[in-house]
N, C-alpha and C. Protein backbone atom coordinates (compact mmCIF):
# COMPACT_ATOMS: atom_id res chain seq x y z
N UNK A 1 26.61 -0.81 -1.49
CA UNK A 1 25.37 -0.90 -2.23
C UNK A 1 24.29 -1.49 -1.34
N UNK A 2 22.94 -1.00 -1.34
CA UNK A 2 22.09 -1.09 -0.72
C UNK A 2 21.25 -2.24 -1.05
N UNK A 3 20.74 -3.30 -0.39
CA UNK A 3 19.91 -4.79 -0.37
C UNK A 3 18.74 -4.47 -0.06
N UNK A 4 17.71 -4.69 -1.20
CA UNK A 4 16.51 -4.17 -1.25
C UNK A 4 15.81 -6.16 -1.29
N UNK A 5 14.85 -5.67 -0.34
CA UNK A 5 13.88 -7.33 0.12
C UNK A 5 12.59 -6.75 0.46
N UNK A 6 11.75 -7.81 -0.58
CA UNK A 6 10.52 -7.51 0.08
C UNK A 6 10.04 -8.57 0.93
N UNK A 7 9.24 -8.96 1.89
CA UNK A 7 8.65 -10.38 2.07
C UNK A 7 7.20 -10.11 2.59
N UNK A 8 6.77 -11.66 3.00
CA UNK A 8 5.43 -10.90 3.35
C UNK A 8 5.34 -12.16 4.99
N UNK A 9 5.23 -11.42 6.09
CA UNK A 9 5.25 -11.93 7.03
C UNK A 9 4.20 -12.27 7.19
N UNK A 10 3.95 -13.50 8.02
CA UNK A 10 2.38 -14.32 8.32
C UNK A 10 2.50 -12.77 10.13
N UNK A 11 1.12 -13.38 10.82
CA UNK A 11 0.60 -12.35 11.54
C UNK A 11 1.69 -12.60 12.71
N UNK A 12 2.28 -13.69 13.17
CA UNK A 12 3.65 -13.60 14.52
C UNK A 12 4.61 -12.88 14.15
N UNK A 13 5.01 -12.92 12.81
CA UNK A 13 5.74 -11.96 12.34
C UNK A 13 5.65 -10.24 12.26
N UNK A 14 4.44 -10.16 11.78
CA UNK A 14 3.96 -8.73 11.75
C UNK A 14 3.71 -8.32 13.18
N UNK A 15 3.36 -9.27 13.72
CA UNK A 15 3.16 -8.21 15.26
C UNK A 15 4.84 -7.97 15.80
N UNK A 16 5.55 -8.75 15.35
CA UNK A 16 7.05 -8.11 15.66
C UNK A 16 7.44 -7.37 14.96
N UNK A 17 6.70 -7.15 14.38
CA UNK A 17 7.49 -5.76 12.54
C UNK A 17 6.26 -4.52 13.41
N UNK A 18 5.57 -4.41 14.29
CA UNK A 18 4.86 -3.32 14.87
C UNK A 18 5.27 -2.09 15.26
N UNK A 19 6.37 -2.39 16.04
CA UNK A 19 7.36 -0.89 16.01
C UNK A 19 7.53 -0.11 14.90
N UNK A 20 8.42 -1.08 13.92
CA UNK A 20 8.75 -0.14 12.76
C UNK A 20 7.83 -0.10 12.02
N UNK A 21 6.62 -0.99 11.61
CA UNK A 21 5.46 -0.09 10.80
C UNK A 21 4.75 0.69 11.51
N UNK A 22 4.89 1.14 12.69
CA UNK A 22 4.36 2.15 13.26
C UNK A 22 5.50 3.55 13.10
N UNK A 23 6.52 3.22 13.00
CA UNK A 23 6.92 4.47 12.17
C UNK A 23 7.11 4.70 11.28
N UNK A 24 6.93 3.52 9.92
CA UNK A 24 7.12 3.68 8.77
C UNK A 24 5.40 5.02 8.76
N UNK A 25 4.49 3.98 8.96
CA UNK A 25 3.09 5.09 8.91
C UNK A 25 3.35 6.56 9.29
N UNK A 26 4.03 6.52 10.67
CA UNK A 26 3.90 8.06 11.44
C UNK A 26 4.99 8.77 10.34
N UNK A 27 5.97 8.48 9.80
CA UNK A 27 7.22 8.69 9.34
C UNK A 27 5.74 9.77 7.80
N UNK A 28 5.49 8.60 7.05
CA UNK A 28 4.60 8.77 5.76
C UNK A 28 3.84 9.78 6.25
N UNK A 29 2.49 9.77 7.75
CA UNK A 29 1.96 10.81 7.74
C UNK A 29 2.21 12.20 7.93
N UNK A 30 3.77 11.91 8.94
CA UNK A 30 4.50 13.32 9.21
C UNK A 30 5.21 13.90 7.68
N UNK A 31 5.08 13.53 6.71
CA UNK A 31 5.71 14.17 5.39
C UNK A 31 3.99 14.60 4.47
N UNK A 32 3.02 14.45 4.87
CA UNK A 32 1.76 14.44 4.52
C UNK A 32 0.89 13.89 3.79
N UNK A 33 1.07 12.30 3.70
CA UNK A 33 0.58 11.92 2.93
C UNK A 33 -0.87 11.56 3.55
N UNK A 34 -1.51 11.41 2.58
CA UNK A 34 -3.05 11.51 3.03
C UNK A 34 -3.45 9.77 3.07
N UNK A 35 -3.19 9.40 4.15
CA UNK A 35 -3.87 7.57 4.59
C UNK A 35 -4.27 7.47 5.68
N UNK A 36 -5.18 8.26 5.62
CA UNK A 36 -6.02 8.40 6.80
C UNK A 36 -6.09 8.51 8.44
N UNK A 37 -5.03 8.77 8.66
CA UNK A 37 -4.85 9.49 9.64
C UNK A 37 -4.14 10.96 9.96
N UNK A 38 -4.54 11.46 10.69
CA UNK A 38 -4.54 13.03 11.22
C UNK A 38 -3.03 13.62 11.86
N UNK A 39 -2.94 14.25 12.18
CA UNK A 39 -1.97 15.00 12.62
C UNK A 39 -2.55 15.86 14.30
N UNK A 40 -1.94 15.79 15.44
CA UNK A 40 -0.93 15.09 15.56
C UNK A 40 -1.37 13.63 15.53
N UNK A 41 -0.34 12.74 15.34
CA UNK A 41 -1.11 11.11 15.21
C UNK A 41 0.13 11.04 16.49
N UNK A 42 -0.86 9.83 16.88
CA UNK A 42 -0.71 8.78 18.40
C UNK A 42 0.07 7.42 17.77
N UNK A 43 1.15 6.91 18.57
CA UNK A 43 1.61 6.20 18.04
C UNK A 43 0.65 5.29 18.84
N UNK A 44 0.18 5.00 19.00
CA UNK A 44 -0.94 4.00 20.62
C UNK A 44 -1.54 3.59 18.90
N UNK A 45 -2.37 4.41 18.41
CA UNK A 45 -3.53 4.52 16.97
C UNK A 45 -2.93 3.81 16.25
N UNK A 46 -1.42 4.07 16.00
CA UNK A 46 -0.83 3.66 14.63
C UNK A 46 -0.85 1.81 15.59
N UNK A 47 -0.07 1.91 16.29
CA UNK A 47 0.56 0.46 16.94
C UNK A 47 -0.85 -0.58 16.89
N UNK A 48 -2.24 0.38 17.28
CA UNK A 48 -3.31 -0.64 17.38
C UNK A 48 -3.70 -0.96 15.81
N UNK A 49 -3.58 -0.49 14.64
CA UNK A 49 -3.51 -0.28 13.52
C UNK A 49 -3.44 -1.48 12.88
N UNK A 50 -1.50 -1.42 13.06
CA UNK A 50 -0.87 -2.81 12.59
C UNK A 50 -1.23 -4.09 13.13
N UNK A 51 -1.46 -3.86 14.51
CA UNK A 51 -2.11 -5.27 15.45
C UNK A 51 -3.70 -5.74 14.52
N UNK A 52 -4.02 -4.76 14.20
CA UNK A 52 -5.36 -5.21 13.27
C UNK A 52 -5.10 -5.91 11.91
N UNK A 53 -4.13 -5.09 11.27
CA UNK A 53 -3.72 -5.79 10.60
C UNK A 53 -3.00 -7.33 10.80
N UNK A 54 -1.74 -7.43 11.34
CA UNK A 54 -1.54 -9.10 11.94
C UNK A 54 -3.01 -9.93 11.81
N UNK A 55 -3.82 -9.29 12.45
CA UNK A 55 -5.00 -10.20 12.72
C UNK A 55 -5.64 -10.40 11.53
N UNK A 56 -5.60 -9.54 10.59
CA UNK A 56 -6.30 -9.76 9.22
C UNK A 56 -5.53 -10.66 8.37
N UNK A 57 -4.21 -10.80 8.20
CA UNK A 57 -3.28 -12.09 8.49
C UNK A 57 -3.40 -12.96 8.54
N UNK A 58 -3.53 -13.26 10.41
CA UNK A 58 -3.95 -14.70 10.41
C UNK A 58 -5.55 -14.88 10.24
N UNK A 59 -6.47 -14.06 10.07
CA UNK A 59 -7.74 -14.84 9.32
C UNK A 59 -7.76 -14.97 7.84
N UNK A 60 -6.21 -14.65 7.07
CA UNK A 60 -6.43 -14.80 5.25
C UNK A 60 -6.98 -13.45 4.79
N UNK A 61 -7.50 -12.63 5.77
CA UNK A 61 -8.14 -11.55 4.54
C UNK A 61 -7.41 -10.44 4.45
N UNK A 62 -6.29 -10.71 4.64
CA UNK A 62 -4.90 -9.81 4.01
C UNK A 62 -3.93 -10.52 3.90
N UNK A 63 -2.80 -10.03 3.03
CA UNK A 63 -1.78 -10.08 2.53
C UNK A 63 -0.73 -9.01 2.43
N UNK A 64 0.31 -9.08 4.11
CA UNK A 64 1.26 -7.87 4.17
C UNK A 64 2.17 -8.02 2.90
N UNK A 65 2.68 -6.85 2.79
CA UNK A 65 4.15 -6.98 2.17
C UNK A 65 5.02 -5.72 2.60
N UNK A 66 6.11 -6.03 3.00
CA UNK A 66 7.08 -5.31 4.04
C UNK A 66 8.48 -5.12 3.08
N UNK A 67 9.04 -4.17 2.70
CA UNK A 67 10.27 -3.46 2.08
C UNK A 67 11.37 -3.57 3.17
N UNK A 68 12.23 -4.05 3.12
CA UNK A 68 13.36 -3.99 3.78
C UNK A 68 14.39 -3.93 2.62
N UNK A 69 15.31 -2.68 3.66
CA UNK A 69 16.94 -1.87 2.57
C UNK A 69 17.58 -2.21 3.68
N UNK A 70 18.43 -3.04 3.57
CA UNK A 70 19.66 -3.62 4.46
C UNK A 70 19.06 -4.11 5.69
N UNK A 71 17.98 -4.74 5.33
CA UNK A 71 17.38 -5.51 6.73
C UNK A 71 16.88 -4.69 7.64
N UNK A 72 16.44 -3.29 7.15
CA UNK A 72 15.33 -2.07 7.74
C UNK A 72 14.29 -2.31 7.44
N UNK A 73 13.30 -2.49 8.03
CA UNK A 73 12.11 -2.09 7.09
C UNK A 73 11.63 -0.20 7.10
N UNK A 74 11.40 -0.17 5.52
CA UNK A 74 11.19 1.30 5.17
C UNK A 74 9.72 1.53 4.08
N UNK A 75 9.22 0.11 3.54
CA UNK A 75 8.09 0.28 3.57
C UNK A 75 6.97 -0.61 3.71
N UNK A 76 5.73 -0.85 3.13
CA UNK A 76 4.74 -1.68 3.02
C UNK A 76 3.95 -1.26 2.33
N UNK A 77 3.12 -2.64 1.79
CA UNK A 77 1.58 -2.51 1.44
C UNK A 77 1.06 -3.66 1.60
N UNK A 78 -0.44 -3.52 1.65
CA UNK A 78 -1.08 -4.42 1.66
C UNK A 78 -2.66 -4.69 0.75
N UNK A 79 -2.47 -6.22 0.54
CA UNK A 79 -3.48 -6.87 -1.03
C UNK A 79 -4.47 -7.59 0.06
N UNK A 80 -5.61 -6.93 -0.40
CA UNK A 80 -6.85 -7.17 0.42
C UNK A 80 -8.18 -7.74 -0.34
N UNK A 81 -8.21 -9.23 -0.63
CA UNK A 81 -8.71 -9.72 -1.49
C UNK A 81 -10.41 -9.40 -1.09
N UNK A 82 -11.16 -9.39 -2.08
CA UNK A 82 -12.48 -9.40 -2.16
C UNK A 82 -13.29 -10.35 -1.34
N UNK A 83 -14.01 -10.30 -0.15
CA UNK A 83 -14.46 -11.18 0.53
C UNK A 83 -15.76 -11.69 0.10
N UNK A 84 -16.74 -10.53 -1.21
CA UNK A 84 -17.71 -10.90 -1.52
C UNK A 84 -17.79 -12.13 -2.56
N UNK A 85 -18.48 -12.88 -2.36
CA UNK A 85 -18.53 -14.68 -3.19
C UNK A 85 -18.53 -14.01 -4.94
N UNK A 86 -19.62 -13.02 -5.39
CA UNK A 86 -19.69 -13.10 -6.48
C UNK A 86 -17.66 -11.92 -7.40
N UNK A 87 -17.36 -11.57 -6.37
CA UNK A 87 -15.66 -11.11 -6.82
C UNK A 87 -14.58 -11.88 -6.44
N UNK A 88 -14.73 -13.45 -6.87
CA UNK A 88 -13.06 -13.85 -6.51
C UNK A 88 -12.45 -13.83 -7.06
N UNK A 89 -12.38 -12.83 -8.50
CA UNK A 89 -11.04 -12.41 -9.01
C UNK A 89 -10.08 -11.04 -8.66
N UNK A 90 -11.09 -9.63 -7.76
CA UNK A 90 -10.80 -8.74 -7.37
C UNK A 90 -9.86 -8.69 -6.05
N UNK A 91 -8.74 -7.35 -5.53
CA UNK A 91 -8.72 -7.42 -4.54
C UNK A 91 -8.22 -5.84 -4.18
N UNK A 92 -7.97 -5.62 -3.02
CA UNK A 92 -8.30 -3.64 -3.31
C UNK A 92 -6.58 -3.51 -2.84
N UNK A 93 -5.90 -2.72 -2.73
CA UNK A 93 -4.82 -2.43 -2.56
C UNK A 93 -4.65 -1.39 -1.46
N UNK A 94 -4.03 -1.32 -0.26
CA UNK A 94 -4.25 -0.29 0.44
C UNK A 94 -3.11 0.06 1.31
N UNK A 95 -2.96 1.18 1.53
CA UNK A 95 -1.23 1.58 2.58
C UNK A 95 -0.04 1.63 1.59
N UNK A 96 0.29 2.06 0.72
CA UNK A 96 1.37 2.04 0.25
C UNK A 96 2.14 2.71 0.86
N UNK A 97 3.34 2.46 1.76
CA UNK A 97 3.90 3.25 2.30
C UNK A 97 5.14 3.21 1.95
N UNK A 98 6.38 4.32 2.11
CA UNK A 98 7.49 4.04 1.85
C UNK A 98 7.68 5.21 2.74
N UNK A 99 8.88 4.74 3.69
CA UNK A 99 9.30 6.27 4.82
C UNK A 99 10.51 6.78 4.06
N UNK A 100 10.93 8.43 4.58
CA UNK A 100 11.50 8.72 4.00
C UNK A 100 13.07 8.05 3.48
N UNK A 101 13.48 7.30 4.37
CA UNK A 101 14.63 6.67 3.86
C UNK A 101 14.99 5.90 2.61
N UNK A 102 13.84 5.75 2.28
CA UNK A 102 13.54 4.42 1.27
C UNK A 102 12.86 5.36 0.02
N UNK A 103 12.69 6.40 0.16
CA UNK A 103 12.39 7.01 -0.88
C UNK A 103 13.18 7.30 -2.37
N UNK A 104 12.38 7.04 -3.49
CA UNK A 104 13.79 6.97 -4.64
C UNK A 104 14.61 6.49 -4.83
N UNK A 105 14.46 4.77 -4.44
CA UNK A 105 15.15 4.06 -4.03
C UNK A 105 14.99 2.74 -5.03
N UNK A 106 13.39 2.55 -5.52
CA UNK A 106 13.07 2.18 -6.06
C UNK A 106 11.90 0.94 -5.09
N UNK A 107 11.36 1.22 -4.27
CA UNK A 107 11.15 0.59 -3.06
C UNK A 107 9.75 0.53 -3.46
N UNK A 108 9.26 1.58 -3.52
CA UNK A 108 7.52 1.48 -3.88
C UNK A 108 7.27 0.77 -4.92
N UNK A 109 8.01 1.01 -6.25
CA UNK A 109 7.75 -0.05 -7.32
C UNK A 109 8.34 -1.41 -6.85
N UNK A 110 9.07 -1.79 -6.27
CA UNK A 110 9.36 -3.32 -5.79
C UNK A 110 8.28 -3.56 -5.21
N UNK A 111 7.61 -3.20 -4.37
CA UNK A 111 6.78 -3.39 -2.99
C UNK A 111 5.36 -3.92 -4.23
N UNK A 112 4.85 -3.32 -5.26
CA UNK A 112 4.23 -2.72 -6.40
C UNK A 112 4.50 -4.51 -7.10
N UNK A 113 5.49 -4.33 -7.39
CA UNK A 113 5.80 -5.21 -8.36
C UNK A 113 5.39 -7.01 -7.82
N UNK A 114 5.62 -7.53 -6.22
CA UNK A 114 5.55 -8.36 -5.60
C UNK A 114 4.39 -8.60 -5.31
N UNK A 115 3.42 -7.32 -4.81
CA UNK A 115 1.88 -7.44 -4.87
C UNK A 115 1.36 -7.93 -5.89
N UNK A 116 1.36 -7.43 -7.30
CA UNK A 116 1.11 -7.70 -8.58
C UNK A 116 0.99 -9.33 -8.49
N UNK A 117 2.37 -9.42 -8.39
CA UNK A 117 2.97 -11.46 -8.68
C UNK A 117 2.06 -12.36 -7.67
N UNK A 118 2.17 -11.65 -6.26
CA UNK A 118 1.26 -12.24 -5.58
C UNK A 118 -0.42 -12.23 -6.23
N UNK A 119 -1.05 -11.38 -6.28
CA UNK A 119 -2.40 -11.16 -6.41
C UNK A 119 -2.76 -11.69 -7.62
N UNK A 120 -2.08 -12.45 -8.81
CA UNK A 120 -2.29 -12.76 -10.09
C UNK A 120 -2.14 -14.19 -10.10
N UNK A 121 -1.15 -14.66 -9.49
CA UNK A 121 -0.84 -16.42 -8.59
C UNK A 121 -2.26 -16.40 -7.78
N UNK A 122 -2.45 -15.72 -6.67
CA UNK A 122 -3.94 -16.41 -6.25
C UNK A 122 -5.13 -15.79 -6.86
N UNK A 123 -4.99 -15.61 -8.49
CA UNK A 123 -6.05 -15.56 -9.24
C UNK A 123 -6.96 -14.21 -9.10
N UNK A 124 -6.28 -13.09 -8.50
CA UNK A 124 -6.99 -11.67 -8.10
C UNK A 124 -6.39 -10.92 -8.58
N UNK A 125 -7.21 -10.63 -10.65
CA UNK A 125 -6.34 -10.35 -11.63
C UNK A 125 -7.43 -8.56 -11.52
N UNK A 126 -7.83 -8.25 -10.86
CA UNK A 126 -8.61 -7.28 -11.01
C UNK A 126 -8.64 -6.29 -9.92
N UNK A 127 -7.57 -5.27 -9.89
CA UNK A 127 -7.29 -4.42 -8.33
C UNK A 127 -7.67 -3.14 -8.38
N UNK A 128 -7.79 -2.90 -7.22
CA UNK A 128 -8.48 -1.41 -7.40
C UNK A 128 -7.61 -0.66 -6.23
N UNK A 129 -7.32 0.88 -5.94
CA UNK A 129 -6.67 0.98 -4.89
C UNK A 129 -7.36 2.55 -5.43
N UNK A 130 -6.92 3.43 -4.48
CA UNK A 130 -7.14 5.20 -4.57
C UNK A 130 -6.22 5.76 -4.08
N UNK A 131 -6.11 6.87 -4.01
CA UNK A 131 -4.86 7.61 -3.22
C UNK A 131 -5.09 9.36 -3.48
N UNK A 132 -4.69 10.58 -2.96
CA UNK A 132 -4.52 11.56 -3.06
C UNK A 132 -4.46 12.41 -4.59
N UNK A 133 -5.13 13.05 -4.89
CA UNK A 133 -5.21 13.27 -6.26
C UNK A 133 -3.78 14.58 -6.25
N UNK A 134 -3.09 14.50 -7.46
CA UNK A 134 -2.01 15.12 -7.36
C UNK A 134 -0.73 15.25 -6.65
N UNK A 135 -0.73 14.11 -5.91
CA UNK A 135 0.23 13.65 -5.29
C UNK A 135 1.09 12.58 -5.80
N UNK A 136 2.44 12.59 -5.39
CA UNK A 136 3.94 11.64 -5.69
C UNK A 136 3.17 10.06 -5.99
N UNK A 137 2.23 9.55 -5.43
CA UNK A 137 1.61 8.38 -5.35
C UNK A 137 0.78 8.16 -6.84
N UNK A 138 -0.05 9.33 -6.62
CA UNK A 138 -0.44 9.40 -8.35
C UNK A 138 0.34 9.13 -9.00
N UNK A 139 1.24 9.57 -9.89
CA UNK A 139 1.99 9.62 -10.83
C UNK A 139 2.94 8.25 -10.36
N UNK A 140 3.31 7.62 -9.46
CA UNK A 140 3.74 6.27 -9.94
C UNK A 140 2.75 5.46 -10.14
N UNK A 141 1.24 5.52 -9.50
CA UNK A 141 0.48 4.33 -9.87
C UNK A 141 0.34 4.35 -11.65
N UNK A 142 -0.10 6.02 -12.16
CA UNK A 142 -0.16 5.88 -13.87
C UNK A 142 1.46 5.63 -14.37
N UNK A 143 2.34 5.55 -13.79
CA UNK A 143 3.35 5.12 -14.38
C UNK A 143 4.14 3.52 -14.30
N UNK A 144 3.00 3.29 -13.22
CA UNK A 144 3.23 1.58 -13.12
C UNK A 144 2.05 0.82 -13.90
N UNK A 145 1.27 1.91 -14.90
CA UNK A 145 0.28 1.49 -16.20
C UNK A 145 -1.47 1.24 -15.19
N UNK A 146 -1.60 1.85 -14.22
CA UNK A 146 -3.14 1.77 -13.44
C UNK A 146 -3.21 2.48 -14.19
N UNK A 147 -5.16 2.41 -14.48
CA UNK A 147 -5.77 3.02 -15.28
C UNK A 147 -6.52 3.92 -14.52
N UNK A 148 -7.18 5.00 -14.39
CA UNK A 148 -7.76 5.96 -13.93
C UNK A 148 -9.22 5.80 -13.86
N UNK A 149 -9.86 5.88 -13.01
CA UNK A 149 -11.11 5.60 -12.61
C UNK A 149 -11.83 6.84 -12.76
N UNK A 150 -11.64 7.53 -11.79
CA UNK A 150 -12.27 8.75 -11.64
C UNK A 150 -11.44 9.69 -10.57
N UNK A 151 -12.12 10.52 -10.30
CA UNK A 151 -11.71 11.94 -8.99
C UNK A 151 -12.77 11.70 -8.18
N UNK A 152 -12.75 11.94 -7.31
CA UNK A 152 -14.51 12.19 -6.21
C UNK A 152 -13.67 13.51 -5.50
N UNK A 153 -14.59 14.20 -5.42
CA UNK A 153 -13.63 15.80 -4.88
C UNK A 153 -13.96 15.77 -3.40
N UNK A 154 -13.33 15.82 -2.75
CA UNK A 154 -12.98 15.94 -1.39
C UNK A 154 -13.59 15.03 -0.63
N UNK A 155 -13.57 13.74 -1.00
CA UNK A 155 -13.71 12.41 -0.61
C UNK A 155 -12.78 12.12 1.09
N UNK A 156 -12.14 12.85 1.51
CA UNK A 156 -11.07 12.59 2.43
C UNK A 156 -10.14 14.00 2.56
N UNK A 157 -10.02 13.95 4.35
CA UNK A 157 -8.67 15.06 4.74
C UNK A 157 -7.68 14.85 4.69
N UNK A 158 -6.19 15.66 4.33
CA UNK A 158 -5.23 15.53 4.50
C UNK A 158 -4.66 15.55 5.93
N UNK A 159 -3.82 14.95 6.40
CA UNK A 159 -3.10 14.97 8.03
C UNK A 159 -2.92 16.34 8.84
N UNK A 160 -3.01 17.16 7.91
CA UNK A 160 -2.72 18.43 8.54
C UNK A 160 -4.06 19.07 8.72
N UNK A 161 -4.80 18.53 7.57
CA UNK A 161 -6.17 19.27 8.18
C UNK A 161 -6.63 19.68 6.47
N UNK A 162 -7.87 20.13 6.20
CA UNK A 162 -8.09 20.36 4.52
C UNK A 162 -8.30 19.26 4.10
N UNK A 163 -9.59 19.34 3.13
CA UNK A 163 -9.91 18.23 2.36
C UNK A 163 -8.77 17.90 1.14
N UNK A 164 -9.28 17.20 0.94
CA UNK A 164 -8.19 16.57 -0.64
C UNK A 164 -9.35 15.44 -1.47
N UNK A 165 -9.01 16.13 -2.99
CA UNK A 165 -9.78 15.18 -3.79
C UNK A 165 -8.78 13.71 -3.75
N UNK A 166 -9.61 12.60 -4.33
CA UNK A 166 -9.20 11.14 -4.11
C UNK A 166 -9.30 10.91 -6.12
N UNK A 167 -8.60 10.50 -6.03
CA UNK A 167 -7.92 9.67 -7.44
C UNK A 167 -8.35 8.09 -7.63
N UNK A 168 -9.11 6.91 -7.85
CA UNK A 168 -9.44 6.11 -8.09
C UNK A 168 -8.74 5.42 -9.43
N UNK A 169 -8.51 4.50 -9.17
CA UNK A 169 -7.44 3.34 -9.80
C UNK A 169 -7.81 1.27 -10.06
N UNK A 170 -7.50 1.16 -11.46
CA UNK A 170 -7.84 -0.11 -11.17
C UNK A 170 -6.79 -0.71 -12.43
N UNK A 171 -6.78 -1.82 -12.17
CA UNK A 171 -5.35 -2.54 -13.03
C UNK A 171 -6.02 -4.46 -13.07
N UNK A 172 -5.92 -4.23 -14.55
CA UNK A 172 -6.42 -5.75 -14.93
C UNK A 172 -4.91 -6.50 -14.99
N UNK A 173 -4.70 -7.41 -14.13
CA UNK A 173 -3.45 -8.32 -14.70
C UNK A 173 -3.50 -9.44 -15.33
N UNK A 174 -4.88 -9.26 -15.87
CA UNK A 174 -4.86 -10.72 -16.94
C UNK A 174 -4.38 -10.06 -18.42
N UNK A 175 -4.34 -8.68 -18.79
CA UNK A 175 -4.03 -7.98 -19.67
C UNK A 175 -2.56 -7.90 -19.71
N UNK A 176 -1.92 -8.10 -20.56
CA UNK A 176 -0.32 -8.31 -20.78
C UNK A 176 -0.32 -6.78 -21.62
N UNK A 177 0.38 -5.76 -20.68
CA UNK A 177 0.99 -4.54 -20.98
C UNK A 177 1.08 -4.40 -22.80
N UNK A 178 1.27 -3.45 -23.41
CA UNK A 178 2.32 -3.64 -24.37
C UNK A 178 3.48 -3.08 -23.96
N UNK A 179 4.63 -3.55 -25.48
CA UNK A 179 5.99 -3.50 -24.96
C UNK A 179 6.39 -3.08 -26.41
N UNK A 180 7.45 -2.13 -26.15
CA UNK A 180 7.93 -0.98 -27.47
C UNK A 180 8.48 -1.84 -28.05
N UNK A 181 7.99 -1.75 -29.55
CA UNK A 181 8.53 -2.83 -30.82
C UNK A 181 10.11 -2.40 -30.75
């Protein structure tokens, strides 16, 4: 049976998790998911990527979170709090990744579920994130209860090339779900 961990590494950490989130990303864009990068992608792009990230890390204005299945890592995301003074309850959500190994695994909703706990503890009850309209990503964010914002039509390309409309998303966690009587 498979050991599913999420954690969230400070930035010495993440620059040693650089390899494998550089193929968790290339892994995600080579199956086509649309996060902004192209096809063919450079692992040089992806590697300088994550190093940006670390750094957003250690200045506080991110918050990794890294999926590990038997001490692999197979996915991430990251909670990117609102830097403007008048939003310190907001924060945007961005990279959800899960490579194929980790797929259906239940990995994205863990990854999902830890962001949540985090971002509601430091008081950033108001998230917003987007993603590919009609895509595998859609349908778990409305099934992890995000509410639907809007479409913007061809807001962004897919990796292979071709626009793709964008799906907009936002989730209050000061609102307590309901739950079937």
């Amino acid at each position: 049976m498979s050991i599913l961990r999420i954690a969230t590494p400070d930035a010495e950490e993440a620059r040693g998790l650089v390899p494998a989130l550089a193929a968790i990303l290339i892994d995600c864009v080579e199956s086509g998911a649309g996060v902004s990068f192209m096809l063919p992608i450079e692992r040089r792009m992806v590697e300088d990527f994550w190093n940006g990230v670390a750094a957003r890390l250690a200045d506080g204005s991110a918050i990794l979170f890294v999926a590990f299945l038997d001490d692999e890592p197979v996915g991430t995301v990251q909670l990117n709090p609102a830097p403007q003074p008048n939003q310190p309850h907001r924060a945007d959500v961005n990279k959800l990744l899960v490579d194929r190994r980790g797929r259906n695994r239940g990995v994205a909703h863990s990854l999902m579920a830890a962001l949540e706990e985090t971002a509601k503890a430091r008081g950033r009850w108001l998230l917003c994130l987007d993603t590919v309209t009609g895509s595998a990503a859609e349908r778990l964010y409305e099934k992890l209860g995000w509410q639907r914002l809007g479409v913007m039509p061809r807001h962004a390309m897919l990796p292979q090339g071709g626009f793709s409309d964008t799906t907009f998303f936002w989730k209050d966690l000061s609102i307590e779900p309901e739950r079937d009587q």
